[in-house]
C-alpha atoms as a PDB file:
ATOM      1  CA  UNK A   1      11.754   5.601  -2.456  1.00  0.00           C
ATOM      2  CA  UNK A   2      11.458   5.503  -6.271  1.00  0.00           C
ATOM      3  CA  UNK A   3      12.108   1.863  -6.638  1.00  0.00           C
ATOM      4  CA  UNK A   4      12.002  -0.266  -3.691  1.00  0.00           C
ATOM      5  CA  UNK A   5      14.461  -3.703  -4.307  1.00  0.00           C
ATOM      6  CA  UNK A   6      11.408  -5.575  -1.748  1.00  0.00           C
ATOM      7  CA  UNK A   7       7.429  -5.762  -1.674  1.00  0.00           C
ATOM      8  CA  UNK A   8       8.325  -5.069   2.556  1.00  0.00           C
ATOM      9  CA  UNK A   9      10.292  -1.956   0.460  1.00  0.00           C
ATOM     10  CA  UNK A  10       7.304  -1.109  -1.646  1.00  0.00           C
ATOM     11  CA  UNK A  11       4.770  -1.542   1.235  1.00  0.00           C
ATOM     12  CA  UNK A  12       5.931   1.211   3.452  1.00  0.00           C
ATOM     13  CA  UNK A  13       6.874   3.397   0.750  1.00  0.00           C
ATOM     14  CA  UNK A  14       3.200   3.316  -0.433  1.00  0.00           C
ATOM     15  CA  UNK A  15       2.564   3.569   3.206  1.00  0.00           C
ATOM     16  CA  UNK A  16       4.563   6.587   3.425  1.00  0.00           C
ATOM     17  CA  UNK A  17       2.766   8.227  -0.045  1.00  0.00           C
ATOM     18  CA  UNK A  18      -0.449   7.870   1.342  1.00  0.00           C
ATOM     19  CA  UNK A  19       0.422   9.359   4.895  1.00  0.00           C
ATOM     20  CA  UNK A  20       2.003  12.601   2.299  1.00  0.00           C
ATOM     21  CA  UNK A  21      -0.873  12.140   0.092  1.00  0.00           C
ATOM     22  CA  UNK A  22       0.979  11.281  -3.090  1.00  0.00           C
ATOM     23  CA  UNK A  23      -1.506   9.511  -4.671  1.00  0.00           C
ATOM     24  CA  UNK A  24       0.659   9.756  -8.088  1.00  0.00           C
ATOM     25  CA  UNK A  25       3.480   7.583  -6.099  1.00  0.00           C
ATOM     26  CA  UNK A  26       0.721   4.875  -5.081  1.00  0.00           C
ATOM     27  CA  UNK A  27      -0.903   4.840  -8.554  1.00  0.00           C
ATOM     28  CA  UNK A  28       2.576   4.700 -10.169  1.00  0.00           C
ATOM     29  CA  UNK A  29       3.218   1.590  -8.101  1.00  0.00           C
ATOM     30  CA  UNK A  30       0.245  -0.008  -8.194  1.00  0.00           C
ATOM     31  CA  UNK A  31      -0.130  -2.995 -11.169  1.00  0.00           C
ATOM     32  CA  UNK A  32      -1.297  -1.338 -14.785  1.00  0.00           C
ATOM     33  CA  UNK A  33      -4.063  -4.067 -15.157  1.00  0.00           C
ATOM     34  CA  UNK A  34      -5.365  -3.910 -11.421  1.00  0.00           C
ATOM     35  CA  UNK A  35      -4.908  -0.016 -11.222  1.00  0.00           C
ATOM     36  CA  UNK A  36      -7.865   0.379 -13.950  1.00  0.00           C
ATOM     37  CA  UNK A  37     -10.258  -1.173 -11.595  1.00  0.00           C
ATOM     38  CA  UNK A  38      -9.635   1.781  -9.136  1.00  0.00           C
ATOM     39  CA  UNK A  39     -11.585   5.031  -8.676  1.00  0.00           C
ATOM     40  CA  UNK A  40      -8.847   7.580  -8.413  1.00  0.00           C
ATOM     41  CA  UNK A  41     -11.130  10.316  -7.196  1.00  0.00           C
ATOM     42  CA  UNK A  42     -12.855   7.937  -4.249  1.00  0.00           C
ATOM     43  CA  UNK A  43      -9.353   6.972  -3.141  1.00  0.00           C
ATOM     44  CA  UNK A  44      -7.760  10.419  -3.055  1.00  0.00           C
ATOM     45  CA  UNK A  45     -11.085  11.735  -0.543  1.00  0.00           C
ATOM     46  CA  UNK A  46     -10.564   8.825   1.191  1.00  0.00           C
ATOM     47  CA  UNK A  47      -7.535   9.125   1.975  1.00  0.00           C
ATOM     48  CA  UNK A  48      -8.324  12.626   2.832  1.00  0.00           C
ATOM     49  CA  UNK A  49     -10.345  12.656   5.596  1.00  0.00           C
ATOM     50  CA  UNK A  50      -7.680  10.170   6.993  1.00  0.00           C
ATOM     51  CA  UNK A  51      -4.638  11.029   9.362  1.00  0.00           C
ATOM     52  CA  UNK A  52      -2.468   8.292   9.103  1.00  0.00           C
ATOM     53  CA  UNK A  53      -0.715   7.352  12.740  1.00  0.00           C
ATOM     54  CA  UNK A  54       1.397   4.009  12.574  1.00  0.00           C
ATOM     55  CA  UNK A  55       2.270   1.167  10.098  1.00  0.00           C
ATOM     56  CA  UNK A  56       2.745  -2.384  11.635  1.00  0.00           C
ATOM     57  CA  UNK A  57       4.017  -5.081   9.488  1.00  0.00           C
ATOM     58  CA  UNK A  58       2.885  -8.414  10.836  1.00  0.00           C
ATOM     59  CA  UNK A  59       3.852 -10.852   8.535  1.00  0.00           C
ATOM     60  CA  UNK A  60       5.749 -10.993   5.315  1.00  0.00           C
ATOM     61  CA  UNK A  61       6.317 -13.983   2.873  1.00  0.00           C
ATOM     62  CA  UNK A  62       8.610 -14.075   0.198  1.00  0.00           C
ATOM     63  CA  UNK A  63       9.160 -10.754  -1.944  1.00  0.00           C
ATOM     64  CA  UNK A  64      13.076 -10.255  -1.423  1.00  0.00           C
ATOM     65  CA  UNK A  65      15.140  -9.224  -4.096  1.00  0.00           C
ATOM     66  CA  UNK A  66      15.133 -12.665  -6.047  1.00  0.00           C
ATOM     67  CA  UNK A  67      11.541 -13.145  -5.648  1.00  0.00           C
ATOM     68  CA  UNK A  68       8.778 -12.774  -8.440  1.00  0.00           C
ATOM     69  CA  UNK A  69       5.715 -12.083  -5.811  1.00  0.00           C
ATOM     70  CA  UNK A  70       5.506 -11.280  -1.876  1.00  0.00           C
ATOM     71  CA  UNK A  71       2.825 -11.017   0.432  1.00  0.00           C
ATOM     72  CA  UNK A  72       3.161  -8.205   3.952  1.00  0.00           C
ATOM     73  CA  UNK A  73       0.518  -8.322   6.444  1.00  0.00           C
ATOM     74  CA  UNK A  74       0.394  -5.012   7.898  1.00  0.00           C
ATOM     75  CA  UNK A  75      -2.548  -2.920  10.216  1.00  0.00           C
ATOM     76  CA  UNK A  76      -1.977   0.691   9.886  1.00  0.00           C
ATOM     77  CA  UNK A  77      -4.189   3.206  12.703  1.00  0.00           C
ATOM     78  CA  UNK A  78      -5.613   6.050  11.632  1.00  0.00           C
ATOM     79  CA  UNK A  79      -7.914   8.391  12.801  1.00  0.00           C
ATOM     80  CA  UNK A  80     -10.723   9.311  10.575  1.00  0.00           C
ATOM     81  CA  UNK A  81     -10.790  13.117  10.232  1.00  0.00           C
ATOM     82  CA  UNK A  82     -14.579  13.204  10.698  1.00  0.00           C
ATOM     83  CA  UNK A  83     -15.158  11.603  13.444  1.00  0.00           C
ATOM     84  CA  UNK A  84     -11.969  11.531  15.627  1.00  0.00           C
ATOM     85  CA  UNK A  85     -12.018   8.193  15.920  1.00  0.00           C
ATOM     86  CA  UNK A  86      -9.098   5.831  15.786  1.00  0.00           C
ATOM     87  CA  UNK A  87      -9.457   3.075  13.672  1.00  0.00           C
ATOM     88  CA  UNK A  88      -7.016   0.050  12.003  1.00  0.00           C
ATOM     89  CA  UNK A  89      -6.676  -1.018   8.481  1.00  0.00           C
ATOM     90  CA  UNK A  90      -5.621  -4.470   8.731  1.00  0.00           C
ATOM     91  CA  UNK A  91      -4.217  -5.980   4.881  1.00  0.00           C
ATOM     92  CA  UNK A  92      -2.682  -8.761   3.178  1.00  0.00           C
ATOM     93  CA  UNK A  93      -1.300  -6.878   0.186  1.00  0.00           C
ATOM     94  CA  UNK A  94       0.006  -8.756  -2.408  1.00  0.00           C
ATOM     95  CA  UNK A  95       2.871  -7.707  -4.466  1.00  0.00           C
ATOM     96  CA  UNK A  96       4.594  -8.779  -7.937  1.00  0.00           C
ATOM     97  CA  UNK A  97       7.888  -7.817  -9.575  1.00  0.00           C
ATOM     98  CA  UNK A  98       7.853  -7.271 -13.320  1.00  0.00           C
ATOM     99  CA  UNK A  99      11.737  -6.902 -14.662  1.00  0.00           C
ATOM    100  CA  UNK A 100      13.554  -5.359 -11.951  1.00  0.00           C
ATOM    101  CA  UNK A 101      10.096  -3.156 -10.354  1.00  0.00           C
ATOM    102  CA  UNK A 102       7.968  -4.089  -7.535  1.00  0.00           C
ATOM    103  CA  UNK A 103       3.848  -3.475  -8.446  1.00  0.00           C
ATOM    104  CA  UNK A 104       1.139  -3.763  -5.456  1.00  0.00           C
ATOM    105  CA  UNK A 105      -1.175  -6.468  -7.097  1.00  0.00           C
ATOM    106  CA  UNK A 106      -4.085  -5.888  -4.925  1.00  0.00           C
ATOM    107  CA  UNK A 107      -5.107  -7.269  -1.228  1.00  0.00           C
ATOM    108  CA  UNK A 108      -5.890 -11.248  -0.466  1.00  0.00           C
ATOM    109  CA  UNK A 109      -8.200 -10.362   2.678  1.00  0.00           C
ATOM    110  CA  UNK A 110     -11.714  -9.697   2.663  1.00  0.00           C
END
């Protein structure tokens, strides 16, 4: 989805990248400022020796199509390539929308 009209939107179709491993989609929609912080080549072995299994969305606040910001809770399972073992990211992403465009600002958990 090139441009998701929700963060919910946004959220699983950066879920969806990373599960393909388009890493281009999930830089492209990450925020410019926050994106510069990120080690491209970390994240892309990362998320290869991942499978990803299942995306749960447990909470979302605001981010609908009049909205400036939005937060989804979500866990997504994987199993780690390496090991075999299942495991759960568990995130509060935060998003922002800058004209009409949805940007993932970063994560509010530690």
């Amino acid at each position: 989805m090139e441009n998701p009209k929700t963060a919910l939107e946004l959220m699983k179709s950066r879920y969806e990248a990373y599960k393909k491993g388009d890493i281009d989609y999930v830089k492209r929609t990450w925020d410019k400022k926050e994106s510069k912080k990120i080690n491209w080549v970390e994240l892309v072995q990362w998320n290869d020796y991942v499978q990803w299994k299942e995306l749960n969305i447990l909470k979302v606040e605001r981010g609908e199509r009049f909205d400036i910001d939005g937060i989804v809770e979500f866990q997504g399972k994987y199993i780690d390539k390496e090991t075999g073992e299942e495991k759960i990211h568990h995130e509060i992403s935060y998003f922002v929308k800058k004209g009409r465009k949805w940007y993932y600002k970063g994560y509010l958990n530690e």
